[in-house]
Protein backbone atom coordinates (compact mmCIF):
# COMPACT_ATOMS: atom_id res chain seq x y z
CA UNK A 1 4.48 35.48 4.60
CA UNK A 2 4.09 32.55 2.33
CA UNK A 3 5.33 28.96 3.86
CA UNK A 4 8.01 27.16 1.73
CA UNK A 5 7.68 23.18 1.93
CA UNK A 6 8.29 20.31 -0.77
CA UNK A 7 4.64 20.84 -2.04
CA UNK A 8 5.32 23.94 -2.75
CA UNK A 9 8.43 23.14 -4.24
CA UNK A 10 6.91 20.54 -6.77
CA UNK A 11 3.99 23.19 -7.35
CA UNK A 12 6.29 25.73 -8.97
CA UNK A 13 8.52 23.55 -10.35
CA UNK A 14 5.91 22.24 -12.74
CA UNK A 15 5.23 26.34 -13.91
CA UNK A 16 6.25 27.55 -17.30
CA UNK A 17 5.23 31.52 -17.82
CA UNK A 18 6.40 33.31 -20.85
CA UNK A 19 8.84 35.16 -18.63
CA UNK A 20 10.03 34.11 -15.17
CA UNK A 21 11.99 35.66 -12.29
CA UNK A 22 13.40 34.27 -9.45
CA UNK A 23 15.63 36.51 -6.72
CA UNK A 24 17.15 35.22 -3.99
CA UNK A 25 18.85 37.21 -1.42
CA UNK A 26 20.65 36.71 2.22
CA UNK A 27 18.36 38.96 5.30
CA UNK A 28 18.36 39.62 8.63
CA UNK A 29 16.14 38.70 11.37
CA UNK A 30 16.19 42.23 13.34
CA UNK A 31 19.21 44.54 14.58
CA UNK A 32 21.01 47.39 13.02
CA UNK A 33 21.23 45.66 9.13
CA UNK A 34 16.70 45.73 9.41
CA UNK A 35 16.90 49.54 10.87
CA UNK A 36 19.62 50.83 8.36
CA UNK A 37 17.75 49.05 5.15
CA UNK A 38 20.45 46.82 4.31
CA UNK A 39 18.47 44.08 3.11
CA UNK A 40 16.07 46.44 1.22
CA UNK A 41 19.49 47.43 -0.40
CA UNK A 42 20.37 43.82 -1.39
CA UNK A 43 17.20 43.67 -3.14
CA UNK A 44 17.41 46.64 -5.10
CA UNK A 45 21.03 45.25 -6.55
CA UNK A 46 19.52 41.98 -7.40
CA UNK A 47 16.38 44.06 -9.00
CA UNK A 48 18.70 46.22 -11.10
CA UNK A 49 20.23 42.34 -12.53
CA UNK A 50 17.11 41.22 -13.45
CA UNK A 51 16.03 44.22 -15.54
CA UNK A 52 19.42 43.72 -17.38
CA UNK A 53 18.54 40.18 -17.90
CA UNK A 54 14.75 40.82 -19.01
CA UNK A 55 16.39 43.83 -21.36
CA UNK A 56 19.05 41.20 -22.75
CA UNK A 57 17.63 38.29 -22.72
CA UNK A 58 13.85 38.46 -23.09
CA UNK A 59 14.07 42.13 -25.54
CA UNK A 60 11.71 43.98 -23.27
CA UNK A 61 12.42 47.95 -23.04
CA UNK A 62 13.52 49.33 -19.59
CA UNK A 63 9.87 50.71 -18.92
CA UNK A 64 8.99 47.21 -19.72
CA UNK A 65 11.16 45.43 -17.28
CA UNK A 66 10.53 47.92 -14.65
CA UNK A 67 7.09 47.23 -14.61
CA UNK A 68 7.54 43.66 -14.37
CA UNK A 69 9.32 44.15 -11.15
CA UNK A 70 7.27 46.63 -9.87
CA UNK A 71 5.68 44.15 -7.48
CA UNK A 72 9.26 43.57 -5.43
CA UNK A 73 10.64 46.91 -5.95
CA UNK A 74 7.13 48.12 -4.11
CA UNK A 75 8.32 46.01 -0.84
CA UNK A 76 11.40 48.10 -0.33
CA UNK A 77 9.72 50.47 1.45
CA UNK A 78 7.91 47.83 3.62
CA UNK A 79 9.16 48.15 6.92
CA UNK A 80 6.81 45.62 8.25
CA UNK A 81 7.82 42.95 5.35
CA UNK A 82 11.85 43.70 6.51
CA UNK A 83 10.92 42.89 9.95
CA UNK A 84 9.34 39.72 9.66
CA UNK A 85 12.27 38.29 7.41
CA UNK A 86 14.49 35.14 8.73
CA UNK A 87 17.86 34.27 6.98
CA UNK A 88 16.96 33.92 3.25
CA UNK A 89 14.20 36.22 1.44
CA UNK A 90 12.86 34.33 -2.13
CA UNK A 91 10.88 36.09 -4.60
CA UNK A 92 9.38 34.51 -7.54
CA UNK A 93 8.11 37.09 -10.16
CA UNK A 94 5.78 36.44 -13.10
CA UNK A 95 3.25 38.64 -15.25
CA UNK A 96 0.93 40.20 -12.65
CA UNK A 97 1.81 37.87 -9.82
CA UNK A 98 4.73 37.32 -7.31
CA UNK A 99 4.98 34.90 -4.74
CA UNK A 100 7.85 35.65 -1.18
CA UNK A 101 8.43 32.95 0.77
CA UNK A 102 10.87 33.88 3.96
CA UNK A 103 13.30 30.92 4.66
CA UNK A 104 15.67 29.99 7.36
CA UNK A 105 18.72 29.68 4.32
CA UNK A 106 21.18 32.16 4.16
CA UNK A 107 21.51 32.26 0.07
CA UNK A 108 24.62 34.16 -1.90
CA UNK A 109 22.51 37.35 -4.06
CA UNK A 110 21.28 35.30 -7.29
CA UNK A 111 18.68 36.26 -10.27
CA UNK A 112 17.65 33.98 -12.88
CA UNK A 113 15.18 35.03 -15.56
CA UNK A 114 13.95 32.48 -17.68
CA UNK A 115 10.55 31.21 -18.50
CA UNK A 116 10.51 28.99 -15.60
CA UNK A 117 11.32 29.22 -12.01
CA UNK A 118 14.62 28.38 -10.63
CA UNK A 119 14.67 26.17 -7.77
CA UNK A 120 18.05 24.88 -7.41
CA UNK A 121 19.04 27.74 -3.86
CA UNK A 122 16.13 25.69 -2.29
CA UNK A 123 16.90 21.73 -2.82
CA UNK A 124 18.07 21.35 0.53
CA UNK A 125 14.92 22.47 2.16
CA UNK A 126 12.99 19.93 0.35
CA UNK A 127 14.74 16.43 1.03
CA UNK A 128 12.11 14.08 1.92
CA UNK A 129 15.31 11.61 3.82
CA UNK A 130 15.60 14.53 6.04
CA UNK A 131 11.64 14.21 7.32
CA UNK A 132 10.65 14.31 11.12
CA UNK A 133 7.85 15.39 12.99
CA UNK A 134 7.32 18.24 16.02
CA UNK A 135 4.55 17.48 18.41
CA UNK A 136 3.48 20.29 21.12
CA UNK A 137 1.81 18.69 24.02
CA UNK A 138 0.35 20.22 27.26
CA UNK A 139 -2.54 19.70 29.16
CA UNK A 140 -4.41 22.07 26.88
CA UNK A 141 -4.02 21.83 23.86
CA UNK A 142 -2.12 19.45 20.73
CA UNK A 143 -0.32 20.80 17.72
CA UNK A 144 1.34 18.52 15.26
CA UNK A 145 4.15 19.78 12.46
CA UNK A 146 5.82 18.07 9.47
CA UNK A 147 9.13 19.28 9.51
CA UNK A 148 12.76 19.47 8.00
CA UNK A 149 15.41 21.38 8.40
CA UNK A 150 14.12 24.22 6.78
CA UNK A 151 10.65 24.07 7.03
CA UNK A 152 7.70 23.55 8.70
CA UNK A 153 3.92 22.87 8.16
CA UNK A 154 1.43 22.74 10.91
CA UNK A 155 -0.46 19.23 10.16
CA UNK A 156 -4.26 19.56 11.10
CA UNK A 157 -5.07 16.55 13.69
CA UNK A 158 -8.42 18.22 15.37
CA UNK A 159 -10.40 15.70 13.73
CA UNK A 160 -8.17 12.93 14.94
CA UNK A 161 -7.05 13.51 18.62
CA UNK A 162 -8.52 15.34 21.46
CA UNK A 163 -7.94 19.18 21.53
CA UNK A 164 -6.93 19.16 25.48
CA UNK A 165 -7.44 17.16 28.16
CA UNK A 166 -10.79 18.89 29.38
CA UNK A 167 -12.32 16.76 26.54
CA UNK A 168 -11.05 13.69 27.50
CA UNK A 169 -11.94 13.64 30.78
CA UNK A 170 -14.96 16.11 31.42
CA UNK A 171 -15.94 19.34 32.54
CA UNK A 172 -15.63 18.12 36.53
CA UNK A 173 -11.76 18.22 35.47
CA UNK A 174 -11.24 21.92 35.19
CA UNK A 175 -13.40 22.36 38.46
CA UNK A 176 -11.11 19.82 40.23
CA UNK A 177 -7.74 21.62 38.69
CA UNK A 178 -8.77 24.80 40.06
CA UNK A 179 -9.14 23.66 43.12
CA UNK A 180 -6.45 21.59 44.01
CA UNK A 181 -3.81 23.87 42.47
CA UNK A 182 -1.89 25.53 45.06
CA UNK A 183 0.47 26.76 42.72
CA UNK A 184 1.91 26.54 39.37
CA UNK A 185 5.46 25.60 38.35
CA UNK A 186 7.43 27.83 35.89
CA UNK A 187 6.47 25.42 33.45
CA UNK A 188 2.84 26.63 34.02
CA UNK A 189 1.27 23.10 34.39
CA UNK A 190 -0.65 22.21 37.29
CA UNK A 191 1.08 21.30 40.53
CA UNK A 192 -0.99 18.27 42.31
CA UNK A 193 -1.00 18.62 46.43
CA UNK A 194 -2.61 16.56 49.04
CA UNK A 195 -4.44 13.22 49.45
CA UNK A 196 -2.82 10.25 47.64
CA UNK A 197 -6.35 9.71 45.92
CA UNK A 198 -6.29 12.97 44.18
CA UNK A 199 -2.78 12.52 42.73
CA UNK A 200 -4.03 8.69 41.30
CA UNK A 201 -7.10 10.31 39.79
CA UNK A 202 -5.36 12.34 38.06
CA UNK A 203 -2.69 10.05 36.82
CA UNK A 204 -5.35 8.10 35.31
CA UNK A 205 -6.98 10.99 33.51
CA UNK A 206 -3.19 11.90 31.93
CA UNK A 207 -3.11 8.37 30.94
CA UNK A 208 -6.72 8.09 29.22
CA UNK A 209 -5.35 11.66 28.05
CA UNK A 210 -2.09 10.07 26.27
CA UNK A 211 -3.81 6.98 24.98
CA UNK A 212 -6.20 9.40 23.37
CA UNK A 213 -3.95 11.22 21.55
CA UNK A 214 -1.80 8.03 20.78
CA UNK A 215 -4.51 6.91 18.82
CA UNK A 216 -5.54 9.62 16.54
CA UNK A 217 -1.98 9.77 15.58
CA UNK A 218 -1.53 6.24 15.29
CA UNK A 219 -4.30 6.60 12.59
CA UNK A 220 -2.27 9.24 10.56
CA UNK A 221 1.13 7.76 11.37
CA UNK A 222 0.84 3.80 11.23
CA UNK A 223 3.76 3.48 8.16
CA UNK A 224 5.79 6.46 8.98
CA UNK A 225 9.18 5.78 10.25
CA UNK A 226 10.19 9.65 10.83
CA UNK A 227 11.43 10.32 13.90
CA UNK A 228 9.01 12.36 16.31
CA UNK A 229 10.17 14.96 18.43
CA UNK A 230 8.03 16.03 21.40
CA UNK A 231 7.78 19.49 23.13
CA UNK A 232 6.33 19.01 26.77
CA UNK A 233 7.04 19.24 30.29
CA UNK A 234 9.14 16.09 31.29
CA UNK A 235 6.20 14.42 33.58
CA UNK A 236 3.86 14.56 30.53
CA UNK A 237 6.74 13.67 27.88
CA UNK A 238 7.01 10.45 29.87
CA UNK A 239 3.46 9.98 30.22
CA UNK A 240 3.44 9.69 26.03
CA UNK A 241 6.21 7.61 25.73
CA UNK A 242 5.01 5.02 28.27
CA UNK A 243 1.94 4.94 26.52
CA UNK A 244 2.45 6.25 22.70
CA UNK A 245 2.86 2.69 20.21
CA UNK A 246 4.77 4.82 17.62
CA UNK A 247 8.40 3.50 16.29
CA UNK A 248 10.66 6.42 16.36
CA UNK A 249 9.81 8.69 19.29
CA UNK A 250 13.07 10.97 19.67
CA UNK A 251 14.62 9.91 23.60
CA UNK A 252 14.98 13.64 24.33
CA UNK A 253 12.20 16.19 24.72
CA UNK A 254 11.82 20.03 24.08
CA UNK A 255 11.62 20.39 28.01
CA UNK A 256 9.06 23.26 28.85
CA UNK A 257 5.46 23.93 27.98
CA UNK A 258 4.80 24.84 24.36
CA UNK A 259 2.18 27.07 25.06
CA UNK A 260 5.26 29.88 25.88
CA UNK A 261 7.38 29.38 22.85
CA UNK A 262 6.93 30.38 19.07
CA UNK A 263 6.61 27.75 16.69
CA UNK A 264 9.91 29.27 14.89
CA UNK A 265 12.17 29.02 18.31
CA UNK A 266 10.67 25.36 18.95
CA UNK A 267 11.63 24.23 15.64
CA UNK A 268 15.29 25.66 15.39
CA UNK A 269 15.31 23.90 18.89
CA UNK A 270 14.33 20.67 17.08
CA UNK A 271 16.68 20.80 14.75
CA UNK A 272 19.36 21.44 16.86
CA UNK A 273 18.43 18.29 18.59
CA UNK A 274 18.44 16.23 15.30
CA UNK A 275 21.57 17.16 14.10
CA UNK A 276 22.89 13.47 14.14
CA UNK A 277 20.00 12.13 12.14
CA UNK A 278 20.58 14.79 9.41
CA UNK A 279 24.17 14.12 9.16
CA UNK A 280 23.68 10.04 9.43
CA UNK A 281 20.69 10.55 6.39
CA UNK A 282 23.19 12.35 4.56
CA UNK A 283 25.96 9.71 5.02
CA UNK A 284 24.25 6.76 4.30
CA UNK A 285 23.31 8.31 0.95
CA UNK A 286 26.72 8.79 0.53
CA UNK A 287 27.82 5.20 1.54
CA UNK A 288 25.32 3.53 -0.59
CA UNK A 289 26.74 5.68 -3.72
CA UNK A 290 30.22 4.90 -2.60
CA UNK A 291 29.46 1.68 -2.75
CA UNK A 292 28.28 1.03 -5.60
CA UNK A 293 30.12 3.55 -7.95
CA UNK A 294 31.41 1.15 -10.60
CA UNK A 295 27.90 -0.61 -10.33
CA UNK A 296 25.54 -0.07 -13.21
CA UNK A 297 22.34 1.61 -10.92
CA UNK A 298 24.98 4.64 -10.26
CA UNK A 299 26.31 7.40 -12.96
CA UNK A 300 29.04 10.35 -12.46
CA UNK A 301 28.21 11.90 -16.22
CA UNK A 302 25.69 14.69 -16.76
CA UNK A 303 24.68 13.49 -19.66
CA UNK A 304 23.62 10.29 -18.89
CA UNK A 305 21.72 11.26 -15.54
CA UNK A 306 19.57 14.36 -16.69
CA UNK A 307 17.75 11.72 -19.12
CA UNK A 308 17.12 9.35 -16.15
CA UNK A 309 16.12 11.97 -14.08
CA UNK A 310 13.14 13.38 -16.35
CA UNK A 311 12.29 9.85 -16.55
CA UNK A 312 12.12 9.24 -12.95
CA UNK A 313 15.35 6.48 -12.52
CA UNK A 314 17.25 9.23 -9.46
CA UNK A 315 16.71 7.78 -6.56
CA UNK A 316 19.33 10.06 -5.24
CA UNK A 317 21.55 13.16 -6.61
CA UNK A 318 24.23 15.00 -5.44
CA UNK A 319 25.06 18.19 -7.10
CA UNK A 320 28.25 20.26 -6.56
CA UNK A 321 27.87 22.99 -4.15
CA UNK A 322 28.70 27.00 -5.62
CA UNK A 323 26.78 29.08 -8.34
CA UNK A 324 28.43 27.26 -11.47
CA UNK A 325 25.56 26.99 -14.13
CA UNK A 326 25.38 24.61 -16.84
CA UNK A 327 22.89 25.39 -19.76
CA UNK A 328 21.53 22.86 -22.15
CA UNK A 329 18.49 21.46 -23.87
CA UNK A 330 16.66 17.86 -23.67
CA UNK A 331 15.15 16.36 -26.88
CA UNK A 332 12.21 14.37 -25.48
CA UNK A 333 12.47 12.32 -29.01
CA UNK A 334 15.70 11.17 -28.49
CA UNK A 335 16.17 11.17 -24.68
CA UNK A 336 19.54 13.19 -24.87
CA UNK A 337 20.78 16.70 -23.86
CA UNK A 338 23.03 19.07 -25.54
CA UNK A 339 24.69 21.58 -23.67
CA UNK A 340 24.78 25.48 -24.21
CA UNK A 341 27.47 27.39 -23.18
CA UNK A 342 25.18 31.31 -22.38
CA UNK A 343 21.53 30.92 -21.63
CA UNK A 344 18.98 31.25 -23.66
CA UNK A 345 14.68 31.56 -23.21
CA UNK A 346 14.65 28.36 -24.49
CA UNK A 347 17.22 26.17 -22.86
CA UNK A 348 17.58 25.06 -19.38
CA UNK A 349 19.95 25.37 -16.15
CA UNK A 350 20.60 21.71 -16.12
CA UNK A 351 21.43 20.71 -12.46
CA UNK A 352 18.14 22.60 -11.56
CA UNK A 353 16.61 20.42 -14.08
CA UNK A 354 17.46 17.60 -13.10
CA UNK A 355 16.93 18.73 -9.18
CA UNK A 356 13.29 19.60 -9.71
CA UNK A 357 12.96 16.38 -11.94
CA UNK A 358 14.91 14.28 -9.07
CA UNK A 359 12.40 15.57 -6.09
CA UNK A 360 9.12 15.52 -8.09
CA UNK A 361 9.09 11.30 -8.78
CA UNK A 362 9.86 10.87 -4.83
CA UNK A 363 13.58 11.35 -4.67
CA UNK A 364 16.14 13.23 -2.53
CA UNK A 365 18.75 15.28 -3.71
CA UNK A 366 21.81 16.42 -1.47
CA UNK A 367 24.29 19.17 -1.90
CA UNK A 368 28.14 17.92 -1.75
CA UNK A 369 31.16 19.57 -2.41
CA UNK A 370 32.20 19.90 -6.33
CA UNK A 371 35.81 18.54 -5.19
CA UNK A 372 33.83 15.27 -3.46
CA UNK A 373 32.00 14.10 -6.28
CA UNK A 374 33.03 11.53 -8.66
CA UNK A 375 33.75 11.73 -12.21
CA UNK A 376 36.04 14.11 -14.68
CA UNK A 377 33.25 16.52 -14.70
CA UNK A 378 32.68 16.58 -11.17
CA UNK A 379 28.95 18.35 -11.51
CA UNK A 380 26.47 15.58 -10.09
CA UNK A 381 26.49 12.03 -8.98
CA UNK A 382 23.69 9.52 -9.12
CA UNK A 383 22.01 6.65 -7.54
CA UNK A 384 19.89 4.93 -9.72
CA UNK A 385 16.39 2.82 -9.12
CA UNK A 386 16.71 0.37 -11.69
């Protein structure tokens, strides 16, 4: 299964194939719905749509169409593939390839055929405002993740801190574990017994361990401002903060040792824990639009934000929630749009457009509700750059 992040995102959204299709469709992560095929069954409804849509739109025969989507329709009887799904399933078809990438979105059934892919289900795994990071610390080993709320992307650090603290402080440190463990704690990191000297030894050892690792990420992280969530046992989570110099450590740990959890539990853990900081990035985006509505750097009209968009003026959108679609097409020569009322292979779904064209130049993009936004057409709102 395929990891869906904003590179990605950017990747396909600069694509153009002579015929494009993109499926999205709610699944389950086990239970009954997995055993009785209901989620194979969603995607054979949304496959039967898009061979209507190649047949009407694009003119290809039935036999045609069906072997277009003969790559999907060949996962339906993939039991494996239906057990490994999470809450949203994306499939993104073109001649003699297909791409899946499971998600943790729970999308309404949509198809869109074009000769591009459609994005627009997946803005709001892709917000850059939204950005923290996961660290996994024990005593034997380091993993690092850039993370949002919908993703995550392990972040290669061997090169920069130590890969446990055996390194850091030398084989005679595994002899002296093993024998001065008397136990372990649930946690399953050592538990230190006996002579005062002993205990300090090895509470200098954790703290050459921490400064260690403090420094390799110091050299990847010295400008970010994302906060960093930790997953460790509490002794060594306060080891790291007493020693780590970076900014935005998050006060509350994952408490437990990482080495017993899947990356996918730790990280809905993490984002349960960062709830505020969504909803306060979210806000303040709000706020500063609010703010400056009747201001000349912000814009309530389709029209005039698509063009600024392409041409890399959105700081930040926000786009009505629901499945409305508004078609169009943008003449480069004159900078303008002109709207479509059925789609066509040759126009454009315009709030994906201007989505895609939003997060590709660096900005963030936010889903609102269509009866929150300002303006009589009440589709998308913008903050401007300049």
């Amino acid at each position: 299964m395929n990891l869906f992040n904003r590179e990605v995102f950017e990747k396909l959204a600069e694509k153009e194939e002579e015929i494009a299709v993109s499926l999205f469709i709610p699944t389950t992560r086990g239970g009954h719905e997995v055993l009785e095929g209901k989620d194979a069954i969603h995607l054979k409804n949304e496959l039967r749509q898009a061979k209507n849509q190649l047949v009407d739109i694009f003119k290809l025969t039935e036999p045609q169409a069906e072997s277009f989507l003969k790559p999907a329709r060949n996962l339906m009887r993939n039991d494996e593939f239906w057990r490994e799904q999470s809450d949203g399933l994306v499939l993104f078809i073109s001649d003699n390839d297909m791409k899946d990438f499971s998600v943790p979105v729970n999308f309404r059934p949509e198809v869109y055929v074009s000769n591009y892919f459609y994005l627009r289900p997946l803005v709001p795994m892709v917000n850059k405002r939204e950005k923290y990071f996961l660290l996994l610390l024990s005593q034997n080993q380091i993993k690092f993740y850039e993370c949002t709320k919908y993703a995550i992307t392990e972040v290669m650090i061997k090169d920069l801190v130590p890969e446990g603290m055996l390194e850091v402080v030398g084989e005679d440190y595994k002899e002296k574990t093993l024998q001065s463990r008397s136990g372990q704690g649930e946690s399953g990191e050592a538990m230190y017994h006996g002579h005062n000297v002993a205990n300090d030894k090895h509470n200098e050892e954790l703290e050459k361990y921490m400064r260690a690792i403090d420094e390799g990420l110091n050299e990847m992280l010295h400008d970010e401002n994302a906060p960093l969530v930790v997953c460790a046992v509490d002794h060594i989570f306060a080891d790291f903060k007493k020693y780590s110099k970076y900014n935005n450590i998050f006060p509350e740990n994952i408490s437990g040792n990482p080495e017993h959890e899947s990356i996918l539990e730790l990280h809905e853990k993490s984002v349960n824990l960062l709830k505020p900081f969504f909803n306060e990035a979210h806000q303040q985006a709000w706020k500063q639009f609010g703010e400056n509505v009747h201001q000349e750097n912000t814009s309530t009209s389709i029209e005039e934000i698509l063009p600024k968009a392409i041409n890399g003026r959105v700081e930040t959108l926000f786009v009505g929630s629901g499945s409305d679609r508004y078609f169009g097409k943008y003449s480069r020569k004159n900078n303008t749009i002109t709207k479509n009322k059925i789609q066509s292979p040759d126009n454009y779904e315009l709030i994906d457009l201007a989505a895609r064209k939003t997060i590709a130049q660096g900005g963030n993009v936010y889903i609102k509700e269509k009866a929150n936004l300002s303006g009589h057409e009440q589709i998308m709102n913008a903050f401007l750059r300049y």
